[in-house]
Protein backbone atom coordinates (compact mmCIF):
# COMPACT_ATOMS: atom_id res chain seq x y z
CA UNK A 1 -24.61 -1.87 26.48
CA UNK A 2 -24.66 -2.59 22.78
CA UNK A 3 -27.54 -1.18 20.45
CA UNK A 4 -28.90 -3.32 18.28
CA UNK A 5 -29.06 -7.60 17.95
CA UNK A 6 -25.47 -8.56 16.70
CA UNK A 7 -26.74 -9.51 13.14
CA UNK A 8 -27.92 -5.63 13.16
CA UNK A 9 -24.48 -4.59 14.29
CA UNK A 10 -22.80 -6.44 11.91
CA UNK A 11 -24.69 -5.35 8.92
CA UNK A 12 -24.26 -1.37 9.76
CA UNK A 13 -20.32 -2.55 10.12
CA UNK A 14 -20.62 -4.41 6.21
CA UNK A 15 -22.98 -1.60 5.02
CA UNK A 16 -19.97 0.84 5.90
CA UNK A 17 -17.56 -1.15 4.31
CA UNK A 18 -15.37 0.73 1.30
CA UNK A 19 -16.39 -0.82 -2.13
CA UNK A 20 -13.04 0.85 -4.00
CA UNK A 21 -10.77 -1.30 -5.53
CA UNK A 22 -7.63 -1.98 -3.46
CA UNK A 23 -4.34 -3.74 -2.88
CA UNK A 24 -2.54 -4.49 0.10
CA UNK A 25 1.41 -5.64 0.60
CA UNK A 26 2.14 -6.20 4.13
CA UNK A 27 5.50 -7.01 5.30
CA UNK A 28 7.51 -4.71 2.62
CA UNK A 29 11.18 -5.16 3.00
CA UNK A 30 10.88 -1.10 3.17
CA UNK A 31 11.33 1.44 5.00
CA UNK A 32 8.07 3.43 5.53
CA UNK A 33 10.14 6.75 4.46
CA UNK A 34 11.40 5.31 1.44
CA UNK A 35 8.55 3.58 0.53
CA UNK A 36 6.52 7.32 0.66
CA UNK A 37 9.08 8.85 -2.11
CA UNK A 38 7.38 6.68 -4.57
CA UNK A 39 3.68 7.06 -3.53
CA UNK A 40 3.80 10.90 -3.20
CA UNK A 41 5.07 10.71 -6.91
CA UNK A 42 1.86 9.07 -8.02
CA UNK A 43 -0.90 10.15 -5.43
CA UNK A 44 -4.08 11.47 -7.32
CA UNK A 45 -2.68 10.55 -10.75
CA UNK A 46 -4.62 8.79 -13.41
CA UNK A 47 -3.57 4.67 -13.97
CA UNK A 48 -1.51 4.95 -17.07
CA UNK A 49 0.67 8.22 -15.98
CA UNK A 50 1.49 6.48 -12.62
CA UNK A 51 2.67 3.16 -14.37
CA UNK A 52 4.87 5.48 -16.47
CA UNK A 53 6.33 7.18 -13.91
CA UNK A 54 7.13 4.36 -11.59
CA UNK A 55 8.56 2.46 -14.80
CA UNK A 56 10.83 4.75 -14.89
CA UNK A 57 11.49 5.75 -11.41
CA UNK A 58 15.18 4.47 -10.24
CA UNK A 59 14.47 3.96 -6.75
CA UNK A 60 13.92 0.25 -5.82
CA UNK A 61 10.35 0.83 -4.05
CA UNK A 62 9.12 1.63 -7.69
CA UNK A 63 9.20 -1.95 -8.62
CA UNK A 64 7.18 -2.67 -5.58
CA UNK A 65 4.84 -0.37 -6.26
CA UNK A 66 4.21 -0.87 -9.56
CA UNK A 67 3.29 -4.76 -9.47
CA UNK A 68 1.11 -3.73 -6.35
CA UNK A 69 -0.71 -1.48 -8.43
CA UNK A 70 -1.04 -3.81 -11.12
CA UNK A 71 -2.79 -5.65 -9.01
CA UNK A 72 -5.12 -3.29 -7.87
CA UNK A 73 -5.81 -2.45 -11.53
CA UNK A 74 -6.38 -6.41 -11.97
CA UNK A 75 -8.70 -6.04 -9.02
CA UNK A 76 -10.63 -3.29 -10.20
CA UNK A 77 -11.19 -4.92 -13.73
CA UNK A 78 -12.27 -8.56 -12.45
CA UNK A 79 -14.08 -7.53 -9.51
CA UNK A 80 -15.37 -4.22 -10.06
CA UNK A 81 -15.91 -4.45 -13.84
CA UNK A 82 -14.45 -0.72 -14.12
CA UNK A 83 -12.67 0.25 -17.15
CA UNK A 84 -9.30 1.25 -16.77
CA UNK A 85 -9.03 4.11 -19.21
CA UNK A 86 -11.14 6.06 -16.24
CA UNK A 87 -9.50 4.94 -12.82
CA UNK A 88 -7.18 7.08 -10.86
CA UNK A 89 -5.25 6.59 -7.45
CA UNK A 90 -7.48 8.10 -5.23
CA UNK A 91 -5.34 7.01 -1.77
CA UNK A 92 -2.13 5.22 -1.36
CA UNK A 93 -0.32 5.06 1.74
CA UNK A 94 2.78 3.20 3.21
CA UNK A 95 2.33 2.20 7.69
CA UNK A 96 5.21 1.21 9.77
CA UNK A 97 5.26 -2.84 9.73
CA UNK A 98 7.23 -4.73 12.29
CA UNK A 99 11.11 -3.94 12.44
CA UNK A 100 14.11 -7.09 12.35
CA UNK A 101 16.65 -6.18 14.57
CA UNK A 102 20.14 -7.42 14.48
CA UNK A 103 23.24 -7.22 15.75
CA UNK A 104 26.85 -5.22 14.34
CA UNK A 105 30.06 -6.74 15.93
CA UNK A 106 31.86 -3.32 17.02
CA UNK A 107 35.37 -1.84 18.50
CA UNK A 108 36.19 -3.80 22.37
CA UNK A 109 33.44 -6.20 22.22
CA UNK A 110 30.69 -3.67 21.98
CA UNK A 111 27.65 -3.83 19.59
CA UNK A 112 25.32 -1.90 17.19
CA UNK A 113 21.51 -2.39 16.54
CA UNK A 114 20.53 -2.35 13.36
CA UNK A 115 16.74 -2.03 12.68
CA UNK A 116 15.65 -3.55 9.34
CA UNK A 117 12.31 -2.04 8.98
CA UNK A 118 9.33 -2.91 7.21
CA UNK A 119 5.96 -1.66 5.85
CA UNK A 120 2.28 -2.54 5.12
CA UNK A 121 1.52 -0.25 1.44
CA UNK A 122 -2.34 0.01 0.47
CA UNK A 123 -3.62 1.73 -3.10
CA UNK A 124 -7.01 2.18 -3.10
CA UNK A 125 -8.49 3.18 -6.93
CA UNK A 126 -11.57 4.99 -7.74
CA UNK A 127 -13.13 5.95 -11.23
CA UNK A 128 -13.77 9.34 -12.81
């Protein structure tokens, strides 16, 4: 059986909860590998280096990233009241979202799958 009254339950669940600033896309018209190219680059960097180096990162998940962790820098101000001078990415992560499949007319009235995948990126920030 459960331990505890439910109100007790639920305020050892809240009293775990994470209090760092975060952001969240879900559905990501990218592929989780892809996606990962971008967030190893900036893992464990401080805010300002990672905005320069997505800026000027060619690959098309940069842009993605970049506004998602404007937001979480947005977040962190408004919400948290941390300065951003002293955050740094302290976890970012891409998860396999749902995939679109559709369908490639082949050779003899055969066909291809083709998998459009997608993925669900977190940044999580924490101060110095």
């Amino acid at each position: 059986m459960a331990k505890g009254h439910r109100s007790q339950i639920k305020r050892e669940r809240n009293a775990q909860k994470d209090t760092r600033p975060s952001a969240k896309l879900s559905y990501a018209r990218i592929p989780v590998q892809k996606a990962c190219f971008v967030l190893d680059a900036i893992r464990g960097k401080d805010v300002q280096t990672a905005l320069g180096i997505l800026a000027y990162n060619p690959r098309y998940a940069s842009s993605v990233v970049e506004k998602l962790l404007k937001s979480a820098i947005a977040n962190a101000e408004n919400n948290n009241g941390m300065n951003t001078e002293n955050l740094y990415i302290a976890e970012c992560y891409a998860n396999n979202g749902p995939i679109m499949k559709r369908v490639r007319p082949r050779a003899r009235g055969s066909a291809n799958r083709i998998e459009k995948r997608m993925s669900h990126i977190t940044i999580v920030l924490d101060e110095k």
